[in-house]
Protein backbone atom coordinates (compact mmCIF):
# COMPACT_ATOMS: atom_id res chain seq x y z
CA UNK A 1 -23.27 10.45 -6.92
CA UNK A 2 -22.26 14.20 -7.02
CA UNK A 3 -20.02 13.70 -3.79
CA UNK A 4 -18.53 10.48 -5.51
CA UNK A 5 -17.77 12.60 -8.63
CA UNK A 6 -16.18 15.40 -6.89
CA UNK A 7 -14.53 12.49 -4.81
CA UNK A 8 -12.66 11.17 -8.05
CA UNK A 9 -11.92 15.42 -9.34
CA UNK A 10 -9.76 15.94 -6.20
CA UNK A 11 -8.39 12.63 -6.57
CA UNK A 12 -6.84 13.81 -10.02
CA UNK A 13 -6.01 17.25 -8.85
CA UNK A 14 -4.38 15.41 -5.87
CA UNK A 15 -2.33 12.89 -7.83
CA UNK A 16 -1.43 15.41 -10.54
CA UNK A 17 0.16 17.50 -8.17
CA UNK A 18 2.13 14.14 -6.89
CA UNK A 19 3.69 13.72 -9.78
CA UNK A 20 4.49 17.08 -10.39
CA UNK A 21 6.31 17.12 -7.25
CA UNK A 22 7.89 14.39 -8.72
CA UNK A 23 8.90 15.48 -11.64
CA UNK A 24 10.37 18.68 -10.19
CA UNK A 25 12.34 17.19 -7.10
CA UNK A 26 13.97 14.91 -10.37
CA UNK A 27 15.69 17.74 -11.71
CA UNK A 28 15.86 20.59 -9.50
CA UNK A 29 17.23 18.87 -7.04
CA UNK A 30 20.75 17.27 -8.47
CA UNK A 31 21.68 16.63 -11.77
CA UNK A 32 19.58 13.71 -13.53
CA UNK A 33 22.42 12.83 -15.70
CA UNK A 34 24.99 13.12 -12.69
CA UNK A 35 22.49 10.83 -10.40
CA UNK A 36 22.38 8.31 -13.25
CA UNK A 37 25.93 8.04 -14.84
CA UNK A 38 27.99 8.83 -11.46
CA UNK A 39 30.38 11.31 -10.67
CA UNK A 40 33.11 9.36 -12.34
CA UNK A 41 31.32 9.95 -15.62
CA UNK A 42 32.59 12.05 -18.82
CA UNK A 43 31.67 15.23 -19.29
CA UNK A 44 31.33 14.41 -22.83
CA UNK A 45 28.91 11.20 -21.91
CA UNK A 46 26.73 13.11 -19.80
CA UNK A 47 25.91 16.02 -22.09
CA UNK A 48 25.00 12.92 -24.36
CA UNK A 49 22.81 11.57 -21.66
CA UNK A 50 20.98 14.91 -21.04
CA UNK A 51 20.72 15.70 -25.13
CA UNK A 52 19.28 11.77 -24.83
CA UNK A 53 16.45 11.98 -21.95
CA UNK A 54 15.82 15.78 -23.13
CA UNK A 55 17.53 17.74 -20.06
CA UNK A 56 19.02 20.27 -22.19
CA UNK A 57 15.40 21.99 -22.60
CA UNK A 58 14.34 24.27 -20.03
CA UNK A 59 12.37 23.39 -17.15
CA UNK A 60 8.88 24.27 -18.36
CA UNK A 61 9.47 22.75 -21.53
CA UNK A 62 10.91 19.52 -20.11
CA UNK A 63 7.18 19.77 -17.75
CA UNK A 64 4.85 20.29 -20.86
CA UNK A 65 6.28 17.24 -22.59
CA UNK A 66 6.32 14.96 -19.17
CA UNK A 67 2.50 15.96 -18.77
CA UNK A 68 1.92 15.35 -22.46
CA UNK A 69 3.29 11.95 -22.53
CA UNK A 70 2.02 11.54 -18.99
CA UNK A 71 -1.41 12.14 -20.28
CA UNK A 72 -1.00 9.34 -22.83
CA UNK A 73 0.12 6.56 -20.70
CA UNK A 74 3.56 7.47 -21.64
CA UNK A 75 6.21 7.85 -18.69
CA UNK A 76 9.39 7.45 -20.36
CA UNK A 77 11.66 4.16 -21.33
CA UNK A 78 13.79 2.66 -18.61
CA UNK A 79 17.91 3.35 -19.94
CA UNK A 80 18.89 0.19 -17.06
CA UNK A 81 16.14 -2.30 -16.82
CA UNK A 82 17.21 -5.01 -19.01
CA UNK A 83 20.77 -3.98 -19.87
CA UNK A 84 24.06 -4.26 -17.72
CA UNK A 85 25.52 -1.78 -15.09
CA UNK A 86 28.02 -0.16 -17.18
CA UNK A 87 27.15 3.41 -17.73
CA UNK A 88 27.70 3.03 -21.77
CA UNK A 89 24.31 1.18 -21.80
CA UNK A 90 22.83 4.43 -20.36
CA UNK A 91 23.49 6.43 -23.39
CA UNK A 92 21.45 4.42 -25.39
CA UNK A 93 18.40 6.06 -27.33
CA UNK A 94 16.10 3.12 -26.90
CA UNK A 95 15.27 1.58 -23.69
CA UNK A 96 12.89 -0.24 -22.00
CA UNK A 97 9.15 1.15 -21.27
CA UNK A 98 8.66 1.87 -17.66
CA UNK A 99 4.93 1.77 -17.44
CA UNK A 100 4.29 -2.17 -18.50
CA UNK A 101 7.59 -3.20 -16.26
CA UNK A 102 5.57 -1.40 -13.29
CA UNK A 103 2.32 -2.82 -14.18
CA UNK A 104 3.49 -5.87 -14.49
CA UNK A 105 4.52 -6.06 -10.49
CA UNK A 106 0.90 -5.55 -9.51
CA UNK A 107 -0.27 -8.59 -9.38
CA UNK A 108 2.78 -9.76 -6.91
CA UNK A 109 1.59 -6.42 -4.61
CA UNK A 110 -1.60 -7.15 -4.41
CA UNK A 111 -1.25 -10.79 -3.84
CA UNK A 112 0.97 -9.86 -0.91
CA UNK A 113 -1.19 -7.14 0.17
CA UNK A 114 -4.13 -9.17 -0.17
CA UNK A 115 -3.43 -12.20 1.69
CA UNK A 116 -1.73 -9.52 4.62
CA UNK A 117 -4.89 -7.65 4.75
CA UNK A 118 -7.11 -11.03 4.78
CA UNK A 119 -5.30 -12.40 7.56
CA UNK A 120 -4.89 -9.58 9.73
CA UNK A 121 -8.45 -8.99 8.95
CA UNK A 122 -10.22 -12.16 10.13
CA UNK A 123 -7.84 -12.60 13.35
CA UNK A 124 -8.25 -8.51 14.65
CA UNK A 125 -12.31 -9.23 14.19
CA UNK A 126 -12.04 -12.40 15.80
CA UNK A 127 -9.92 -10.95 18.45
CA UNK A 128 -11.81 -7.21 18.48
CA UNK A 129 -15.16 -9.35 19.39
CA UNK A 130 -13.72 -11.66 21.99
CA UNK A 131 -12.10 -8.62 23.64
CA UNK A 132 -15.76 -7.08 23.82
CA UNK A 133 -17.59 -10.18 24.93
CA UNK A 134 -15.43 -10.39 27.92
CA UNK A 135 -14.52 -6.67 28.94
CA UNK A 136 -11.88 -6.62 31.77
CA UNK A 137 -11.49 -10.45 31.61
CA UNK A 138 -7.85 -11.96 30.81
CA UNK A 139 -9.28 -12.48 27.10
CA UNK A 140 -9.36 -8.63 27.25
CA UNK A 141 -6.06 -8.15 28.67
CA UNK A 142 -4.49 -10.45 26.44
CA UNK A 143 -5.75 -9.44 23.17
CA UNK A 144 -4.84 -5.78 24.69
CA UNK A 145 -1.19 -6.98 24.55
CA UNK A 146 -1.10 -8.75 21.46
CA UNK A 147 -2.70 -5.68 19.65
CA UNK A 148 -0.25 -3.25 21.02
CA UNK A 149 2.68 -5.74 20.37
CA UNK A 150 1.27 -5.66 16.83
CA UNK A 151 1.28 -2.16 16.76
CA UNK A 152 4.61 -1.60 17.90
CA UNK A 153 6.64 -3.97 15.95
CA UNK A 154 9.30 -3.01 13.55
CA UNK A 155 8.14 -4.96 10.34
CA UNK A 156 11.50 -5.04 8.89
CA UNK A 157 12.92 -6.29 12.24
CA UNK A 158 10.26 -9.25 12.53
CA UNK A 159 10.79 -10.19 8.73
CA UNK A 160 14.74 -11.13 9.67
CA UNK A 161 13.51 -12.66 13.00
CA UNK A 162 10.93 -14.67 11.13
CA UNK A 163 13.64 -15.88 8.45
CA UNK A 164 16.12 -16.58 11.34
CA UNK A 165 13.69 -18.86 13.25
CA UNK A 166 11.17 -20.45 11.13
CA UNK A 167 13.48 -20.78 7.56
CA UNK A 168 16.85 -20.95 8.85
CA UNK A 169 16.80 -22.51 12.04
CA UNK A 170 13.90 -25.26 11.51
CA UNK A 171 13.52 -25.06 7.55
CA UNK A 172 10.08 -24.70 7.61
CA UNK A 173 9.46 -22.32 4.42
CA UNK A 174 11.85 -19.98 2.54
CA UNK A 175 13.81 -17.36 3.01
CA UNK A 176 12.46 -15.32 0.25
CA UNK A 177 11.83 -15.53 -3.70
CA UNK A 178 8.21 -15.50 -5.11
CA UNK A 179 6.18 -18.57 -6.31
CA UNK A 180 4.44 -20.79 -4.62
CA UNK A 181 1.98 -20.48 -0.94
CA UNK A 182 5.16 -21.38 1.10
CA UNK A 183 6.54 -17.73 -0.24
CA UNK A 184 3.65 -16.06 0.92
CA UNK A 185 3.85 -16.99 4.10
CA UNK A 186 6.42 -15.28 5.77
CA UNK A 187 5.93 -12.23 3.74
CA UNK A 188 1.94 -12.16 4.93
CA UNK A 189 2.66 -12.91 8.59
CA UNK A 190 4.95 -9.71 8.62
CA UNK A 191 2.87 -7.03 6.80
CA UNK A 192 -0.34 -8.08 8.70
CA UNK A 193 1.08 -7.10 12.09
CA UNK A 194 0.33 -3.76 12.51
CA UNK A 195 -2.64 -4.07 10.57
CA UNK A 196 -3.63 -6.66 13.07
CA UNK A 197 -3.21 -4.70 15.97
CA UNK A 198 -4.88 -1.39 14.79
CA UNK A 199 -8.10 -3.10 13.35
CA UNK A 200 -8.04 -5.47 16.46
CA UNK A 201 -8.53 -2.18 18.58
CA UNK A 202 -11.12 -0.47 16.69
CA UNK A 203 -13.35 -4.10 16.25
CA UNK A 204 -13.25 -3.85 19.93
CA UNK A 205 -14.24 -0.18 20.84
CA UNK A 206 -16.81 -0.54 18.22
CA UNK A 207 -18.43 -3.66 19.48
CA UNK A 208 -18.55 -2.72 23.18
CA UNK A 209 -20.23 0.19 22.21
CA UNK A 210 -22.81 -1.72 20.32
CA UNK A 211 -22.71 -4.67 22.79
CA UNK A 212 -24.47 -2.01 25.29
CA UNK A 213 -26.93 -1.00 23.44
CA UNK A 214 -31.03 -1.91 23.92
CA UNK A 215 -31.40 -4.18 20.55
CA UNK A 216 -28.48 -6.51 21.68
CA UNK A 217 -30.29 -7.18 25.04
CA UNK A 218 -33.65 -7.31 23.39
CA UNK A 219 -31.90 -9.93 21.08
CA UNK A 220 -30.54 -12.07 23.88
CA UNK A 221 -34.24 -11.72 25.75
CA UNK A 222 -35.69 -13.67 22.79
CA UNK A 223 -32.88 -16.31 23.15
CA UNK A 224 -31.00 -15.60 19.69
CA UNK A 225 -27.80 -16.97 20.17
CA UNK A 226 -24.67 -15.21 21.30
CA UNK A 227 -22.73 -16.04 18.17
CA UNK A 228 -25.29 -14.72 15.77
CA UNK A 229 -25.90 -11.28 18.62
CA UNK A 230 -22.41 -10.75 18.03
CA UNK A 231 -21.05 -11.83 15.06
CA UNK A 232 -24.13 -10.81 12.75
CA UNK A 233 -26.11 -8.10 14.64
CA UNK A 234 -23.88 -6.06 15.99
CA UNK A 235 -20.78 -6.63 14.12
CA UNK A 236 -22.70 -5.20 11.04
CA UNK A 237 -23.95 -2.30 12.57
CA UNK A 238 -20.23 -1.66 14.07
CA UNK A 239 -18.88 -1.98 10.42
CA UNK A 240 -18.54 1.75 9.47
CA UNK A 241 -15.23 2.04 12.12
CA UNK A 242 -14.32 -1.29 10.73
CA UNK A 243 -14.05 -0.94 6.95
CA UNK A 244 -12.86 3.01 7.95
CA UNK A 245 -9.32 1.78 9.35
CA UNK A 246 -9.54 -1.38 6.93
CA UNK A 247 -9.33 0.81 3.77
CA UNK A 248 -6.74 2.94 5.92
CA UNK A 249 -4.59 -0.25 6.35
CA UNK A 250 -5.38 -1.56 2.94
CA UNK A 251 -3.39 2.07 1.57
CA UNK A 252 -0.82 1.46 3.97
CA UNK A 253 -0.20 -2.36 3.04
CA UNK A 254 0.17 -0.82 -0.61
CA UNK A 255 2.91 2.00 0.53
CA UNK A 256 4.36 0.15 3.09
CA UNK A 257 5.40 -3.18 1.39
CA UNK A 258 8.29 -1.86 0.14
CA UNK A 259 10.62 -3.13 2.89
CA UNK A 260 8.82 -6.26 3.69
CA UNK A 261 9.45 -7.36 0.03
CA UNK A 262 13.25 -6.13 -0.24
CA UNK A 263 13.79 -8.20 2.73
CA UNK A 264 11.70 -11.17 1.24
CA UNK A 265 12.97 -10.44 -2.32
CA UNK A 266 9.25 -10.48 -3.48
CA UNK A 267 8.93 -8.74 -6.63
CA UNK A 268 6.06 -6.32 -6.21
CA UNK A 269 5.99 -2.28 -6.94
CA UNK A 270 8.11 -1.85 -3.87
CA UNK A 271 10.97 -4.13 -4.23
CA UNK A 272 11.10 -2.53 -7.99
CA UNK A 273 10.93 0.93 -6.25
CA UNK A 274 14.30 0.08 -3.98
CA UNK A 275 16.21 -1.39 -6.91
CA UNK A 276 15.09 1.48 -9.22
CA UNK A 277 16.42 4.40 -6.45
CA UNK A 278 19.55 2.46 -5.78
CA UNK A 279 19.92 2.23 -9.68
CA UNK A 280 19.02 6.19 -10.36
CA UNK A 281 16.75 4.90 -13.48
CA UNK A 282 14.33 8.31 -13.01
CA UNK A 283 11.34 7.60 -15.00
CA UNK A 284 11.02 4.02 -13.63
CA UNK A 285 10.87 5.96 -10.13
CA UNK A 286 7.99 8.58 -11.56
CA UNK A 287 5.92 5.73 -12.92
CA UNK A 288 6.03 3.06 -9.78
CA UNK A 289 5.19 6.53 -7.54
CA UNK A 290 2.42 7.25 -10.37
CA UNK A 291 0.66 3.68 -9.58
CA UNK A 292 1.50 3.60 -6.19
CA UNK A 293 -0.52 6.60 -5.30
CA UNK A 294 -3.74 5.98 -7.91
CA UNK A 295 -3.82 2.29 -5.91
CA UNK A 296 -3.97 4.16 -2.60
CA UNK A 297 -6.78 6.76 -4.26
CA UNK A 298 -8.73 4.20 -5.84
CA UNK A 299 -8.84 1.96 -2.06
CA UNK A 300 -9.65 5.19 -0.43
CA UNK A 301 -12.82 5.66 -3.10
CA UNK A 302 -14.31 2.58 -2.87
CA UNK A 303 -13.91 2.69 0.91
CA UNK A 304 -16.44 5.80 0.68
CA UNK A 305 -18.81 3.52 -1.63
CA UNK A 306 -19.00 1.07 0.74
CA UNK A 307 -20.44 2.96 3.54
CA UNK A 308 -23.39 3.65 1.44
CA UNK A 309 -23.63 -0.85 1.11
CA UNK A 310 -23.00 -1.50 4.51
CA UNK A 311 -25.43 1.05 5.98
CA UNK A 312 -28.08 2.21 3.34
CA UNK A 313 -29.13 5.00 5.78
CA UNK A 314 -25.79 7.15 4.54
CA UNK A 315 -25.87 8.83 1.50
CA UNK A 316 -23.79 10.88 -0.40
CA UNK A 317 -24.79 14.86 -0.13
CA UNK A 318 -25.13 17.59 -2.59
CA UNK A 319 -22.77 19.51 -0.39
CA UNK A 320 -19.87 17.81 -0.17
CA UNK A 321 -20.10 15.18 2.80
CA UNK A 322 -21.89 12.29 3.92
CA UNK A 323 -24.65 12.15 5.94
């Protein structure tokens, strides 16, 4: 429990700093009220928009009141979500909260993210433990290939060839939009390739290396069958590898959906992300970082507290590390 605990303390230190970083790169780099309004803006509207969003205070100041408001769950109201493009709307004192507008594209980014990681999941296992059964075979050499092809691919580049083909040319599912399992589809297919590939090539280092070992042939002496050898035996005692680079992937599916749903319009944290940078709305940018990373931090935890399920024999030391 004490490594846990410190676990979660560097976690905050960690994401604190994020969003410092944030915060800083905002308005050292540029001006916030330039970014927002355009260079063809007033100079009289953009003073308003800095008195507005609280520029006008020095640096430090402007920090203590971000980490204040920060600290209650408060990142700031959104001056374009909700109203038109022209820059008059900007100079608005009310606007739209950020943090429920980015909260409320979780559930889209984690059903994507889910059903990626689920399917690249049960194929690279299935796949990883073929490849093992059969070292050097053609089963080997062709899940070889399709795990480096997975690997390699461009996901924004086999997202258009996926539209192209299967919605376009036959009108099989959608091009994009968000709604019903047809929508997932495409979307899923894309983000679990490289997943796929990756967890493909761990499942099958880790299983040849168990697949050697005395207990496995001591299992097959007593005539358990192969299915249950592999797929029960010594899958679970390969898991650790496994669920290592799963929880990896699972923080990479969260940071890394941000093209695959631009190019499948699917409104999640990342597609919100794009159209908040191309729209310069700040604070909606600070707050869809903000979740982004405690998602990724949160994975990476519970990846930890399931070593300790999957193999009681780890526990957590006093001194910082598992053993």
């Amino acid at each position: 429990m004490p490594y846990i605990v410190r676990r979660i303390f560097h976690s905050v230190i960690l994401l604190f700093a994020l969003v410092s970083f944030v915060f800083v790169v905002g308005r050292v780099v540029g001006d916030p009220a330039l970014i927002m309004l355009g260079p063809s803006a007033s100079d009289t509207a953009l003073e308003q928009l800095r008195q507005n969003l609280g520029l006008n205070d020095p640096l430090w100041r402007q920090y203590l009141i971000f980490i204040s408001d920060l600290l209650q769950g408060d990142f700031g109201t959104s001056f374009r979500y909700g109203f038109s493009m022209m820059p008059t709307d900007l100079l608005r004192a009310e606007g739209t909260p950020v943090l429920p507008i980015v909260l409320g594209r979780l559930p889209a980014t984690f059903l994507l993210a889910g059903a990626a990681l689920g399917l690249a999941f049960a194929l690279a296992v299935l796949l990883g433990c073929l490849a093992a059964m059969h070292p050097r075979s053609w089963i080997d050499n062709v899940v070889n290939v399709v795990s480096l092809a997975s690997v390699s691919v461009v996901q924004f580049w086999l997202g258009l060839v996926l539209i192209i083909v299967v919605s376009v040319q036959l009108g099989l599912l959608p091009t994009g939009g968000y709604g019903s399992w047809q929508h997932l589809v495409l979307p899923a297919i894309t983000l679990a390739a490289r997943p796929l590939g990756r967890i493909s090539q761990v499942v099958r280092s880790a299983m040849l290396d168990e697949l050697s070992k005395p207990y496995v042939s001591a299992a097959r002496a007593k005539g358990v069958p192969e299915g249950r050898v592999v797929f029960v035996h010594a899958l679970k005692n390969a898991a650790i590898p496994i669920v290592t680079i799963t929880g990896d992937e699972m923080s990479a599916l969260l940071t890394g959906a941000m093209l695959v749903e631009t190019v499948f319009a699917w409104p999640g944290i990342g597609l919100l992300l794009i159209d908040s940078l191309s729209r310069r709305d700040l604070p909606m940018v600070q707050a869809g970082i903000f979740v982004v990373a405690t998602m990724v931090i949160v994975v990476n935890l519970l990846v930890d507290v399931a070593y300790t399920v999957i193999n009681p024999r780890i526990r957590m030391s006093t001194s910082g590390g598992q053993t």
